[in-house]
N, C-alpha and C. Protein backbone atom coordinates (compact mmCIF):
# COMPACT_ATOMS: atom_id res chain seq x y z
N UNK A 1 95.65 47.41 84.62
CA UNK A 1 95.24 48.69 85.20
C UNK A 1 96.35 49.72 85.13
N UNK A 2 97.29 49.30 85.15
CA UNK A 2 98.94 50.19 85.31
C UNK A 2 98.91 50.42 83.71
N UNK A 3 98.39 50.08 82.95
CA UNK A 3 98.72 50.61 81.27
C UNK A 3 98.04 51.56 81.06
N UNK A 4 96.26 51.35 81.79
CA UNK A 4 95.58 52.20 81.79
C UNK A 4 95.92 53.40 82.54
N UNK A 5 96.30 53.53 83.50
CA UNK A 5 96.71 55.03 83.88
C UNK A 5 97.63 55.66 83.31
N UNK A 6 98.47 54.61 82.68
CA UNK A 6 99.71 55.31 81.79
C UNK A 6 99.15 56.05 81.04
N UNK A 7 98.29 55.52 80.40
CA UNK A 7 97.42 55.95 78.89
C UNK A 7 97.16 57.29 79.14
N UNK A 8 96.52 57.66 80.51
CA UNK A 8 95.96 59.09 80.68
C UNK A 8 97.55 60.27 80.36
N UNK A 9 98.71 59.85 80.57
CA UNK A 9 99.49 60.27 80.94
C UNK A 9 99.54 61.32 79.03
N UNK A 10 99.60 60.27 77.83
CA UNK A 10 99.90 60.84 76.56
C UNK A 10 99.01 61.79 76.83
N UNK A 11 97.67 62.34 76.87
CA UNK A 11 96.85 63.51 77.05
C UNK A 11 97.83 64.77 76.81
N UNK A 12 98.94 64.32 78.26
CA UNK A 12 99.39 66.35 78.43
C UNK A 12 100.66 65.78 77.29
N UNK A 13 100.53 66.47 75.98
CA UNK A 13 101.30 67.04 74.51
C UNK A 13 101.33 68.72 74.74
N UNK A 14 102.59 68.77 74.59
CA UNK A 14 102.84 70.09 73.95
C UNK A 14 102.27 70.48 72.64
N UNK A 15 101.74 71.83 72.75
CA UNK A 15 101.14 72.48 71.54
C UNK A 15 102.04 73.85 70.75
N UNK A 16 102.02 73.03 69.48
CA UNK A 16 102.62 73.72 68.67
C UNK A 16 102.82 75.37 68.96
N UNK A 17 103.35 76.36 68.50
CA UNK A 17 103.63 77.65 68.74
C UNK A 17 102.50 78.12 67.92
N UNK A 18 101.85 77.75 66.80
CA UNK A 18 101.09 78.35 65.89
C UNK A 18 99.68 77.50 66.52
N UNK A 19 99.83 76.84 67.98
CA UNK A 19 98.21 77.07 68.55
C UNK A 19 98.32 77.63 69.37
N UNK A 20 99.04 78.69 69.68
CA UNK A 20 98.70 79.42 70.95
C UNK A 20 99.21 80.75 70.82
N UNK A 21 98.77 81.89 71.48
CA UNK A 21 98.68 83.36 71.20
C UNK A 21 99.91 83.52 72.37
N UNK A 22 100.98 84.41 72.72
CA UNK A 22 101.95 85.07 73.64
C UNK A 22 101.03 86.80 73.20
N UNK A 23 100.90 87.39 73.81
CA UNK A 23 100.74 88.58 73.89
C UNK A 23 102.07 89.32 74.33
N UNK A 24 102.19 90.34 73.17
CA UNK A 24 103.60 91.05 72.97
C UNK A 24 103.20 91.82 74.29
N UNK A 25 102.09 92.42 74.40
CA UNK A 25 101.91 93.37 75.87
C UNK A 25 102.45 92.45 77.22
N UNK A 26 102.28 91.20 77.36
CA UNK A 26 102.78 90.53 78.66
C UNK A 26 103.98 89.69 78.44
N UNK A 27 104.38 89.02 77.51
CA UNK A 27 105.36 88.29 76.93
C UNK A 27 106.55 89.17 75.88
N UNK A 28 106.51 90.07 75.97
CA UNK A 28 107.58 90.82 75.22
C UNK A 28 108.00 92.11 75.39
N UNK A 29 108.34 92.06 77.35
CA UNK A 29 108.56 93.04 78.12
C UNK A 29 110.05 92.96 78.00
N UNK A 30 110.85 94.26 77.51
CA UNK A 30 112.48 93.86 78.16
C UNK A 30 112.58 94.28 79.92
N UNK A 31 113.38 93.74 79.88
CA UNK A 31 113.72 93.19 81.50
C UNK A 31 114.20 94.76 82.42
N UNK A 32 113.71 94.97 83.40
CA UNK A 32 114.52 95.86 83.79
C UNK A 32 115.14 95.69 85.55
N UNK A 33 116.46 95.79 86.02
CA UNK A 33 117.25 95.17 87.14
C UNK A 33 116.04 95.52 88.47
N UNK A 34 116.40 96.98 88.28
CA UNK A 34 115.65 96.98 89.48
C UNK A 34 114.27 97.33 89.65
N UNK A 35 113.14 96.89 89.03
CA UNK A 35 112.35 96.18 89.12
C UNK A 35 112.00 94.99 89.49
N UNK A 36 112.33 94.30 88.97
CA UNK A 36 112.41 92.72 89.67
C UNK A 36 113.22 92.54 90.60
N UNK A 37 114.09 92.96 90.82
CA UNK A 37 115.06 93.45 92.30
C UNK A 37 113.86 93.55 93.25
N UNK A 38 113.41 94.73 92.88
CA UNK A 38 112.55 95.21 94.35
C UNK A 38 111.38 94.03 94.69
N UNK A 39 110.55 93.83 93.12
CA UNK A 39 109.48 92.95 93.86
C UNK A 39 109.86 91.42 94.13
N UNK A 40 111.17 90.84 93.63
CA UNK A 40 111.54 89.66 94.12
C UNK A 40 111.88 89.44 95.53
N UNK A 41 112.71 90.92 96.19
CA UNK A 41 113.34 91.17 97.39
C UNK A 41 112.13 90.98 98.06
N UNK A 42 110.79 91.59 97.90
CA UNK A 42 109.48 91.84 98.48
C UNK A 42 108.64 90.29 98.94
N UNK A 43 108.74 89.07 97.91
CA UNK A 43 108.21 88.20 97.50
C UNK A 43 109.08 87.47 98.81
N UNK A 44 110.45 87.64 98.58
CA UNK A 44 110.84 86.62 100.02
C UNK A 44 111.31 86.95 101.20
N UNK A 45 110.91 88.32 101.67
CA UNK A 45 110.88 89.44 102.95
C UNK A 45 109.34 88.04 103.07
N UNK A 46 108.43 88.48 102.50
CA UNK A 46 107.37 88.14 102.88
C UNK A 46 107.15 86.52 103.70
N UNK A 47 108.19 85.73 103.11
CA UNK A 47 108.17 84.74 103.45
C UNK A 47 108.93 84.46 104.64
N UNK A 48 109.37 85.44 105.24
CA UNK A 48 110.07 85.14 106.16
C UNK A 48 109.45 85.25 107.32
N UNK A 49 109.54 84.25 108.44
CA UNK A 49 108.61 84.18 109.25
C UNK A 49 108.31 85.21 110.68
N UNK A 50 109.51 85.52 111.04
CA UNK A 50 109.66 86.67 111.56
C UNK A 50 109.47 85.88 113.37
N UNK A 51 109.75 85.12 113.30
CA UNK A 51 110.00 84.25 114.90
C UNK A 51 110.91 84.52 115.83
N UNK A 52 112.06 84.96 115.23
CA UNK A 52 113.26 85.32 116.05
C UNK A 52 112.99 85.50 117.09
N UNK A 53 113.57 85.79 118.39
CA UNK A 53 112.92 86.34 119.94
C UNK A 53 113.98 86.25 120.53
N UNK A 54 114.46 87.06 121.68
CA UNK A 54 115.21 87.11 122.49
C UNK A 54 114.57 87.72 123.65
N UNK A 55 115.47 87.45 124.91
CA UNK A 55 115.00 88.47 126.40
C UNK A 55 115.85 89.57 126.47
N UNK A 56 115.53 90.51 126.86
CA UNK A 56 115.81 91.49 127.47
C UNK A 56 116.11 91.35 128.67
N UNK A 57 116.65 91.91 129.89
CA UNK A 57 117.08 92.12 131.19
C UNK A 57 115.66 92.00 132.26
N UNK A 58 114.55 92.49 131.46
CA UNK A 58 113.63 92.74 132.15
C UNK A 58 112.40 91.49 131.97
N UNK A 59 112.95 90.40 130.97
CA UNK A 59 112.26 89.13 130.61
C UNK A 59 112.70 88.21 130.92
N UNK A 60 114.11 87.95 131.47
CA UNK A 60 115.13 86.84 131.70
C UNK A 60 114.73 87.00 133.35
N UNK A 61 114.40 85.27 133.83
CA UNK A 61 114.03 84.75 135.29
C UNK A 61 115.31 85.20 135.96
N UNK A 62 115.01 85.56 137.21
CA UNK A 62 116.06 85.91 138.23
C UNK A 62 116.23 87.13 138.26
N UNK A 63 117.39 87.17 139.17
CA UNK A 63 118.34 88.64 138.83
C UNK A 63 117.27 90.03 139.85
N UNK A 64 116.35 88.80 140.86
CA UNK A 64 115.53 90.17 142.27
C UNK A 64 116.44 90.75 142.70
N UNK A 65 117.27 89.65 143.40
CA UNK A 65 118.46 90.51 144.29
C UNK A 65 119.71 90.88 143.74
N UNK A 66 119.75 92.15 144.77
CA UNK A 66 121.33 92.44 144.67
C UNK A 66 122.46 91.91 144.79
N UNK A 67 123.40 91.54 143.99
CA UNK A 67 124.36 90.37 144.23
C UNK A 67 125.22 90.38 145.54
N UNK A 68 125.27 91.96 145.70
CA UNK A 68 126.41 92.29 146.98
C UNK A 68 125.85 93.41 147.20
N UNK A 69 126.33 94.21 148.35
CA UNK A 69 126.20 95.27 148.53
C UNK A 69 126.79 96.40 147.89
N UNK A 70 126.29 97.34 148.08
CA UNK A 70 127.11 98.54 147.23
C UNK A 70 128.02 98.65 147.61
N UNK A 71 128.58 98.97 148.80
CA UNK A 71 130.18 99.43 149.18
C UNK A 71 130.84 98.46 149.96
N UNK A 72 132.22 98.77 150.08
CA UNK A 72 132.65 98.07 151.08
C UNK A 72 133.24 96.40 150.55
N UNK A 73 132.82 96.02 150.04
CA UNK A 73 133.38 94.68 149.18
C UNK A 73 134.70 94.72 148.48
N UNK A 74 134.83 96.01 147.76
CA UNK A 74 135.96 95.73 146.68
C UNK A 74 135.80 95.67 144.94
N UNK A 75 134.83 95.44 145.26
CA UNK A 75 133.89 95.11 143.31
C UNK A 75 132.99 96.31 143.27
N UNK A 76 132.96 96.27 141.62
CA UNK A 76 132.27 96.85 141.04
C UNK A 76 131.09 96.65 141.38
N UNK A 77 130.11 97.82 141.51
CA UNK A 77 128.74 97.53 142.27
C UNK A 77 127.94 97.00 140.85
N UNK A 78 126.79 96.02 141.61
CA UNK A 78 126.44 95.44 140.67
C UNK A 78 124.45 96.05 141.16
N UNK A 79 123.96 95.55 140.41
CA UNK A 79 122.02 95.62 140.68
C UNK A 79 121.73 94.58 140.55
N UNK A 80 122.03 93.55 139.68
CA UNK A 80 121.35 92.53 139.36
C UNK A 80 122.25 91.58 138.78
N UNK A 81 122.01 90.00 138.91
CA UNK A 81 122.71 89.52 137.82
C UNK A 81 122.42 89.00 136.53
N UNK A 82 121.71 89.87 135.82
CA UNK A 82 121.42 89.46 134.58
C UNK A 82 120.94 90.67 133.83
N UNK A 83 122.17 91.38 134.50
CA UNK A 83 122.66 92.76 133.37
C UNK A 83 123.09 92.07 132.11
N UNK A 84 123.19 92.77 131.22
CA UNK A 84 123.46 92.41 129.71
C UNK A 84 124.79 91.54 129.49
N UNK A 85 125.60 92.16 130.38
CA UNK A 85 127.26 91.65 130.20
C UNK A 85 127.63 90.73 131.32
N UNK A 86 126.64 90.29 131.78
CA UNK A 86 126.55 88.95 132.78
C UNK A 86 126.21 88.04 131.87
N UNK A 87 126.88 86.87 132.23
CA UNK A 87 126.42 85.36 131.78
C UNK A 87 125.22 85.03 132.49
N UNK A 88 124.41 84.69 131.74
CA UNK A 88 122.83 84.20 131.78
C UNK A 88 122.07 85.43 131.68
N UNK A 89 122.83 86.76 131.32
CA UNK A 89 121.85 88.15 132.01
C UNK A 89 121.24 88.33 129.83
N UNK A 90 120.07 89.30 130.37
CA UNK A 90 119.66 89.56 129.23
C UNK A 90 120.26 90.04 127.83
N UNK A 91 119.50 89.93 126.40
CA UNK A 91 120.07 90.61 125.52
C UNK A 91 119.90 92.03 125.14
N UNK A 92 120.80 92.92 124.89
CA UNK A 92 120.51 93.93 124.23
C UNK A 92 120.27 94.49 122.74
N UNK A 93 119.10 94.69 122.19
CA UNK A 93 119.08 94.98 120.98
C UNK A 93 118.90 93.86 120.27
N UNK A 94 118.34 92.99 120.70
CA UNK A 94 118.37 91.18 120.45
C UNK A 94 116.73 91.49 119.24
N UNK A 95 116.82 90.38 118.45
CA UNK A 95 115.17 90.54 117.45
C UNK A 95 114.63 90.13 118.28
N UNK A 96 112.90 90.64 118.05
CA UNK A 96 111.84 90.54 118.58
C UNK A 96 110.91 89.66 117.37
N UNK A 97 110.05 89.10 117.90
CA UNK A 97 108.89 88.82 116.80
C UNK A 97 108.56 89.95 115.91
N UNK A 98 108.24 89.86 114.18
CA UNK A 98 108.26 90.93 113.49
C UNK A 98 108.19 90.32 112.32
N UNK A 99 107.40 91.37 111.50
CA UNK A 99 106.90 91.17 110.31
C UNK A 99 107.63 92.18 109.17
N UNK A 100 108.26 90.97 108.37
CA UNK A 100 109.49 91.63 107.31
C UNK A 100 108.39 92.53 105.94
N UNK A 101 107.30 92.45 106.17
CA UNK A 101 106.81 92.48 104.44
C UNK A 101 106.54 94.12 104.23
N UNK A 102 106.81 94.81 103.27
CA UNK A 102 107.05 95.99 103.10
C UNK A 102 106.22 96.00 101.74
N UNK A 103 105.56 97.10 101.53
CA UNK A 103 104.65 97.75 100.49
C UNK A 103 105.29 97.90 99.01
N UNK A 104 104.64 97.00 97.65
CA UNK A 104 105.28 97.44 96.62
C UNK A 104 104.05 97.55 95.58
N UNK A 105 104.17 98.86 95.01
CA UNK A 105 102.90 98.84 93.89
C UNK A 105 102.12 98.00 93.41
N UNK A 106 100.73 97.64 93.29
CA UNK A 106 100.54 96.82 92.54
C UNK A 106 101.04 97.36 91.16
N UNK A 107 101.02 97.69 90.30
CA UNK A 107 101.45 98.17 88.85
C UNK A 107 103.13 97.81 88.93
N UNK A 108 104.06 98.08 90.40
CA UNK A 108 105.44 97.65 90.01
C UNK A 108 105.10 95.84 89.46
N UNK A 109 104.45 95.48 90.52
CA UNK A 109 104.42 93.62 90.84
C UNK A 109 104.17 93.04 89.15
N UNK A 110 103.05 93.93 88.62
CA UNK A 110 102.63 93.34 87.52
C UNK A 110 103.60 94.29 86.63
N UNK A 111 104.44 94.81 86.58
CA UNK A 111 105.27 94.75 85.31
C UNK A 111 106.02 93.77 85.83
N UNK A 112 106.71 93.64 87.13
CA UNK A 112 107.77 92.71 86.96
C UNK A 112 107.28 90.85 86.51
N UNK A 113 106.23 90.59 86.60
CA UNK A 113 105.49 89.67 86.37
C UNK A 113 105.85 89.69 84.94
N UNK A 114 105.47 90.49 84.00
CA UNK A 114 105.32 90.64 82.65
C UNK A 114 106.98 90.55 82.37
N UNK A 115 108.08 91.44 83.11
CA UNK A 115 109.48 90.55 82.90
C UNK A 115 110.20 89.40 82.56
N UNK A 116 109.21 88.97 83.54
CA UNK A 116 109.89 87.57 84.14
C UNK A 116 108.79 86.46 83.07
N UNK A 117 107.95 86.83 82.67
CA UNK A 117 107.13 85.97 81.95
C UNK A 117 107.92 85.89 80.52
N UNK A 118 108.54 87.51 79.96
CA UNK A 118 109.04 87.85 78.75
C UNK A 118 110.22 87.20 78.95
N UNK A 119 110.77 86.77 79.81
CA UNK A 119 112.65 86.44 79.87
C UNK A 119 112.55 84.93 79.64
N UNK A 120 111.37 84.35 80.09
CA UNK A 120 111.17 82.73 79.92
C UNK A 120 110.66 82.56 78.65
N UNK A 121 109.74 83.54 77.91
CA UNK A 121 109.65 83.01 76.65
C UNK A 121 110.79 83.44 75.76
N UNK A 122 111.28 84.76 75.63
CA UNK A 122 112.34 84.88 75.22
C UNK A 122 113.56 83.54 75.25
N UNK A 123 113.77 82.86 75.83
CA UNK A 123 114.66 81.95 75.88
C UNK A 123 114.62 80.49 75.89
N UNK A 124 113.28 80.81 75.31
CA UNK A 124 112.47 78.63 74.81
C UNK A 124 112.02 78.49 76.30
N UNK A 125 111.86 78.82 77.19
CA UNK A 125 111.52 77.92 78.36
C UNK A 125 110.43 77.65 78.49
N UNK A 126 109.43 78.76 77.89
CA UNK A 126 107.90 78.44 78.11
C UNK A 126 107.38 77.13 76.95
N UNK A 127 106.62 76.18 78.02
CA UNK A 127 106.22 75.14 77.77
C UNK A 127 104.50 75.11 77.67
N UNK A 128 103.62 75.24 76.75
CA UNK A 128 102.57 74.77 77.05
C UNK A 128 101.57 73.67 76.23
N UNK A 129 100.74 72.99 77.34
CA UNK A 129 99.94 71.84 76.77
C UNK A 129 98.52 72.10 76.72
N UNK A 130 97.77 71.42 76.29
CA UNK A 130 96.45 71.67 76.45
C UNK A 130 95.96 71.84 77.47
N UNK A 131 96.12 70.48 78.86
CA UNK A 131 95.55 70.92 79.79
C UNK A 131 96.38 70.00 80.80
N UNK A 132 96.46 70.59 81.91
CA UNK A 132 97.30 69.40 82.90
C UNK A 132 95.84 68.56 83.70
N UNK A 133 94.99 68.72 83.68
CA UNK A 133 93.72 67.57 84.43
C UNK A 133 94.35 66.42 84.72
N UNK A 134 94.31 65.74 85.54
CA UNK A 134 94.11 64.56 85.82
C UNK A 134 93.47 64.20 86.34
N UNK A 135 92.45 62.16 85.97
CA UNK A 135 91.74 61.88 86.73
C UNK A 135 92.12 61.78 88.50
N UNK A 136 92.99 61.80 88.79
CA UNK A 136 93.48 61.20 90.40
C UNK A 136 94.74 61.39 90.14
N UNK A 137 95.20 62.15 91.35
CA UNK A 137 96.99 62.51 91.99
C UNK A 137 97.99 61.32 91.55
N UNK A 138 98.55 61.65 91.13
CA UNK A 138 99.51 60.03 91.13
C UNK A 138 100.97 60.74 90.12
N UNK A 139 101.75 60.62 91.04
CA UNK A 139 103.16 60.98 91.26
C UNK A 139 103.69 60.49 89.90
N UNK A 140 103.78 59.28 89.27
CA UNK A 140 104.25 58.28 88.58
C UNK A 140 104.04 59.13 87.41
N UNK A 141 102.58 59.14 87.71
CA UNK A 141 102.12 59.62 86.16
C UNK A 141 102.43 60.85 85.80
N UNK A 142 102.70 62.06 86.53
CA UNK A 142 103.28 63.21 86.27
C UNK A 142 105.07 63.14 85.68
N UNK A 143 105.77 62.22 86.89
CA UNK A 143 107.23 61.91 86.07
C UNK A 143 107.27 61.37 84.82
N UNK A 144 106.15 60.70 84.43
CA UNK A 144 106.28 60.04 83.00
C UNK A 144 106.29 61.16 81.74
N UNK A 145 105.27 62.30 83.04
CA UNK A 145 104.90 63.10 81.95
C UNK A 145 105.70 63.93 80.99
N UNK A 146 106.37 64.32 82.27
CA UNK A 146 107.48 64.75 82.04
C UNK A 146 108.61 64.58 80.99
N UNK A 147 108.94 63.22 81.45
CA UNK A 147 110.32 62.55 80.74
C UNK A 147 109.42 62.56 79.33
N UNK A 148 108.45 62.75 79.15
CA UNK A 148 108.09 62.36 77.50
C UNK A 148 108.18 64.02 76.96
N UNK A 149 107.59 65.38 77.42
CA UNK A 149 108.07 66.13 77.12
C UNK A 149 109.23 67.20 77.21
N UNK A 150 110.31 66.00 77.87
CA UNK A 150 111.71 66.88 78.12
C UNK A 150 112.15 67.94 78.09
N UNK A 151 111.82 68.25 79.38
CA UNK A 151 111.80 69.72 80.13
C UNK A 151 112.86 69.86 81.04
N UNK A 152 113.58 71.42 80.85
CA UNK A 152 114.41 71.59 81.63
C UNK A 152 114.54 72.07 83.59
N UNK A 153 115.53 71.41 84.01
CA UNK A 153 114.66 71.72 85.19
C UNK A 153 115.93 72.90 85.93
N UNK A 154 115.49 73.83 87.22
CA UNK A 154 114.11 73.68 87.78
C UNK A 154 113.11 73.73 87.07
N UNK A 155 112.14 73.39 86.94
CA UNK A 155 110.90 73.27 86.35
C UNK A 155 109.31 73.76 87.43
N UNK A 156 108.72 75.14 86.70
CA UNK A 156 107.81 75.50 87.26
C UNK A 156 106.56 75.28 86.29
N UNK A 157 105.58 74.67 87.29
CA UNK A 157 104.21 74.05 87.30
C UNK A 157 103.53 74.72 87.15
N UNK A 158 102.53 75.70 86.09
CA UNK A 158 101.68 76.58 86.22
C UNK A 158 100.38 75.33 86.24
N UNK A 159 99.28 75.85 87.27
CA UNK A 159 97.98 75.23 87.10
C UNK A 159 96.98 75.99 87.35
N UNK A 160 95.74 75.72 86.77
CA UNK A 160 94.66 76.26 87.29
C UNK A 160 94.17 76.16 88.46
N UNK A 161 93.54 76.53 89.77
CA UNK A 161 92.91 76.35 90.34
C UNK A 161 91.76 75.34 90.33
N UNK A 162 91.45 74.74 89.08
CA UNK A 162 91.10 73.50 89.67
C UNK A 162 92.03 72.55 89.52
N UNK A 163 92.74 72.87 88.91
CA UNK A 163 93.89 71.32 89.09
C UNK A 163 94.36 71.25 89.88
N UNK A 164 93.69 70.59 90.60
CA UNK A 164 93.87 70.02 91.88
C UNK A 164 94.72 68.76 91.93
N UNK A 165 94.37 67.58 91.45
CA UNK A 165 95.40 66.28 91.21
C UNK A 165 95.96 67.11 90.38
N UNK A 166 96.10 67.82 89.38
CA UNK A 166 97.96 68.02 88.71
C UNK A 166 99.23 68.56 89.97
N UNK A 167 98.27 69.39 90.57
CA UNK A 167 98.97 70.18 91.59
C UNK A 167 99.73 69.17 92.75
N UNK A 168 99.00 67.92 92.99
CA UNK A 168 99.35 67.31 94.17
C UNK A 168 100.43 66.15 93.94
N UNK A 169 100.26 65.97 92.00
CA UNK A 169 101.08 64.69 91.23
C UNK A 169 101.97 65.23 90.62
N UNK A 170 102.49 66.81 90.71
CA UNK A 170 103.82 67.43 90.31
C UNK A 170 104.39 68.24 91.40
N UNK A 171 103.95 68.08 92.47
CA UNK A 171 104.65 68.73 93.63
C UNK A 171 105.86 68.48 94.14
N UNK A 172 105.47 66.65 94.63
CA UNK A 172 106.38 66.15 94.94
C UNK A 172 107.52 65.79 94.41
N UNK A 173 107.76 65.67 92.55
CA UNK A 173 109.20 65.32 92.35
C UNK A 173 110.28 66.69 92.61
N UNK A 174 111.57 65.90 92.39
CA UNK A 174 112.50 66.68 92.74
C UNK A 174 112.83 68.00 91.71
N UNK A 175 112.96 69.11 91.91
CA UNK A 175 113.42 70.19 90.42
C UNK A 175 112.05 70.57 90.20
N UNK A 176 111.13 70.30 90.93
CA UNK A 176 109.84 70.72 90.58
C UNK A 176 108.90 71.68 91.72
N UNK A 177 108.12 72.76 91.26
CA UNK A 177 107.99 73.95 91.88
C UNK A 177 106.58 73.53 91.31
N UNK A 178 105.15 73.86 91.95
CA UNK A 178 103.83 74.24 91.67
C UNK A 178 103.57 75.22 91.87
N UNK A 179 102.90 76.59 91.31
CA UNK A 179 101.73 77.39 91.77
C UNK A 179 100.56 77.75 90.99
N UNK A 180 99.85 78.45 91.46
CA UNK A 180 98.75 79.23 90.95
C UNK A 180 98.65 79.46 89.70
N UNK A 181 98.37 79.84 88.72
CA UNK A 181 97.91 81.13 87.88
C UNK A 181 97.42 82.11 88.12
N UNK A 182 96.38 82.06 89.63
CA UNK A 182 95.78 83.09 89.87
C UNK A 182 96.84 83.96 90.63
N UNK A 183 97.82 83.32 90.92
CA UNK A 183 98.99 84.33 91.87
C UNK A 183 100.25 83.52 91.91
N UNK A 184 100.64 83.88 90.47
CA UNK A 184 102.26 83.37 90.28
C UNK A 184 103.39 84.54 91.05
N UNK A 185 104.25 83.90 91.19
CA UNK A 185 105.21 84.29 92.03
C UNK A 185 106.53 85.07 91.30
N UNK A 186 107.03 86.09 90.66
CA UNK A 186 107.95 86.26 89.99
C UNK A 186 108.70 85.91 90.65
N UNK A 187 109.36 85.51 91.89
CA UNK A 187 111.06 84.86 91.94
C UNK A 187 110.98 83.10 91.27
N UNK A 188 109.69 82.52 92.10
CA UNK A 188 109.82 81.39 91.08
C UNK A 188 109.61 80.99 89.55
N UNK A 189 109.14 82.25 88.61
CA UNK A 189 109.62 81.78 87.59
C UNK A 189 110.77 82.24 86.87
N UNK A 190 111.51 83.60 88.09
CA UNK A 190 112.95 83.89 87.22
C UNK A 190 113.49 82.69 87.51
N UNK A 191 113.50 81.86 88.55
CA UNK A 191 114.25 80.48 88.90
C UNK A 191 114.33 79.36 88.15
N UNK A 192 113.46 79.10 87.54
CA UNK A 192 113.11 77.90 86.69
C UNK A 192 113.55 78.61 85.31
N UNK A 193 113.91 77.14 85.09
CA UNK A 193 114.62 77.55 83.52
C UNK A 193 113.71 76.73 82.92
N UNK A 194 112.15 76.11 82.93
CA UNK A 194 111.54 76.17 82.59
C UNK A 194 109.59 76.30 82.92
N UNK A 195 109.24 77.00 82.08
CA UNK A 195 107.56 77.37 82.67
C UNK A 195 106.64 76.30 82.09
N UNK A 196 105.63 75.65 82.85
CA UNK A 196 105.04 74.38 81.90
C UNK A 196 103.58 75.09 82.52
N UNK A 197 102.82 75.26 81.95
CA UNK A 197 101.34 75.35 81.69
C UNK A 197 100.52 75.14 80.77
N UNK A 198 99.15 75.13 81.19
CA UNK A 198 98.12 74.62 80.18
C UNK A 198 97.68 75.84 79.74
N UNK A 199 97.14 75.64 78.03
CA UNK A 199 96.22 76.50 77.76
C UNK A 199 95.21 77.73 78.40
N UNK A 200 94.63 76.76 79.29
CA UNK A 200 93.62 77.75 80.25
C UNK A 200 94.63 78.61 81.32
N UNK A 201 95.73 78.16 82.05
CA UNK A 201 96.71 79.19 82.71
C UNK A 201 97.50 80.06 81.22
N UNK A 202 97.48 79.62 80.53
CA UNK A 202 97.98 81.01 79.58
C UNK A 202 97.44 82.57 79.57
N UNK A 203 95.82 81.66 78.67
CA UNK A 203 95.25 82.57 78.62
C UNK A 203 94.63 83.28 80.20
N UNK A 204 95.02 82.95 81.40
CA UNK A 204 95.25 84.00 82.26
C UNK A 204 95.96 84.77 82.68
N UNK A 205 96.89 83.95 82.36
CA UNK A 205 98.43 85.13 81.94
C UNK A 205 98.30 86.07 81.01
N UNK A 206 97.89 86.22 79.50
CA UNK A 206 97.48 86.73 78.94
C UNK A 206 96.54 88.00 78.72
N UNK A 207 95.42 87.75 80.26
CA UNK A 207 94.49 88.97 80.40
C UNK A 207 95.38 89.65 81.27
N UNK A 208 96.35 89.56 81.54
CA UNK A 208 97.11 90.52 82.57
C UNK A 208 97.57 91.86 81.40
N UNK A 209 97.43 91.48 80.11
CA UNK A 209 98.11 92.55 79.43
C UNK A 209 96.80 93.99 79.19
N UNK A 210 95.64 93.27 79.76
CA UNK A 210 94.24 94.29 79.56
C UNK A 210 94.44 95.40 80.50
């Protein structure tokens, strides 16, 4: 049974350069800094979760009463103890819960897409096979897959939306990145020094140049 699943594994072959189309409109963009600057900066603002929290003077328990009286003591009059510059007293200017993600063209996103697509083929990285399908998820069989078409890593996973077991049997190794086709990520494929997709994620890459 273990030979037989191997077997499925020969399927994903790399295909020659003269079976598959690069469109000079999406694949033969020169690069420009700040472009991909902005929408990469954008891509991981977004990811950031924005949890931070602190109290204020007016959120921190305690601090009803007056510590002392106003006069007559000797000290500096106080209101409360959990003024800012008291130990245990609130923060000032401390983050709040908040959402980092800031507005970038669609038309910037998809040139820088078309960049970052042109800089990986420009430099051998783009990898593609017929199809990544698999009958059933299985980890093994994706590393095999791999080591037979010796790929550089990090290594990013393009799949279709239905590849579903490719998606779940190349996730987990190490140097290895999955996403979409329908919504690739330009920081993860300036990252990977190599792009591996099937035929059918090409040619969706491809209608991006329409």
């Amino acid at each position: 049974m273990a030979g037989e699943k191997d077997s499925k594994v020969a399927e994903i072959k790399l295909l020659p350069e003269k079976d598959f189309q690069l469109r000079p409109e999406v694949f033969g963009q020169e690069p420009n800094v700040g472009t991909l600057h902005e929408v990469v900066r954008a891509e991981q603002a977004a990811r950031r979760q924005g949890t931070a929290s602190t109290k204020n003077r007016g959120e921190v328990r305690g601090g009803g009463a007056k510590p002392w009286r106003q006069k007559g003591t000797g000290r500096a009059r106080a209101g409360s103890n959990r003024m800012p510059h008291w130990t245990g007293g609130g923060v000032v200017f401390g983050p709040t819960p908040r959402s980092y993600d800031f507005k970038v063209n669609r038309k910037v996103r998809r040139k820088a897409l078309k960049m970052a697509l042109s800089a990986r083929a420009r430099e051998g990285g783009l990898k593609v096979v017929e199809s990544l399908a698999m009958e059933e998820p299985r980890t093994a069989a994706a590393a095999a897959a791999l080591a037979e078409l010796e790929v550089e890593y990090p290594l990013l996973v393009m799949v279709d939306e239905s590849d579903t077991n490719a998606e779940l049997s190349f996730r987990n190794l190490p140097g290895v990145d999955v996403i979409s086709a329908g919504s690739p990520a330009v920081s993860m494929i300036l990252r990977a020094r190599t792009l591996l997709l099937s035929r059918q994620a090409l040619e969706r890459l491809n209608g991006i140049g329409d």
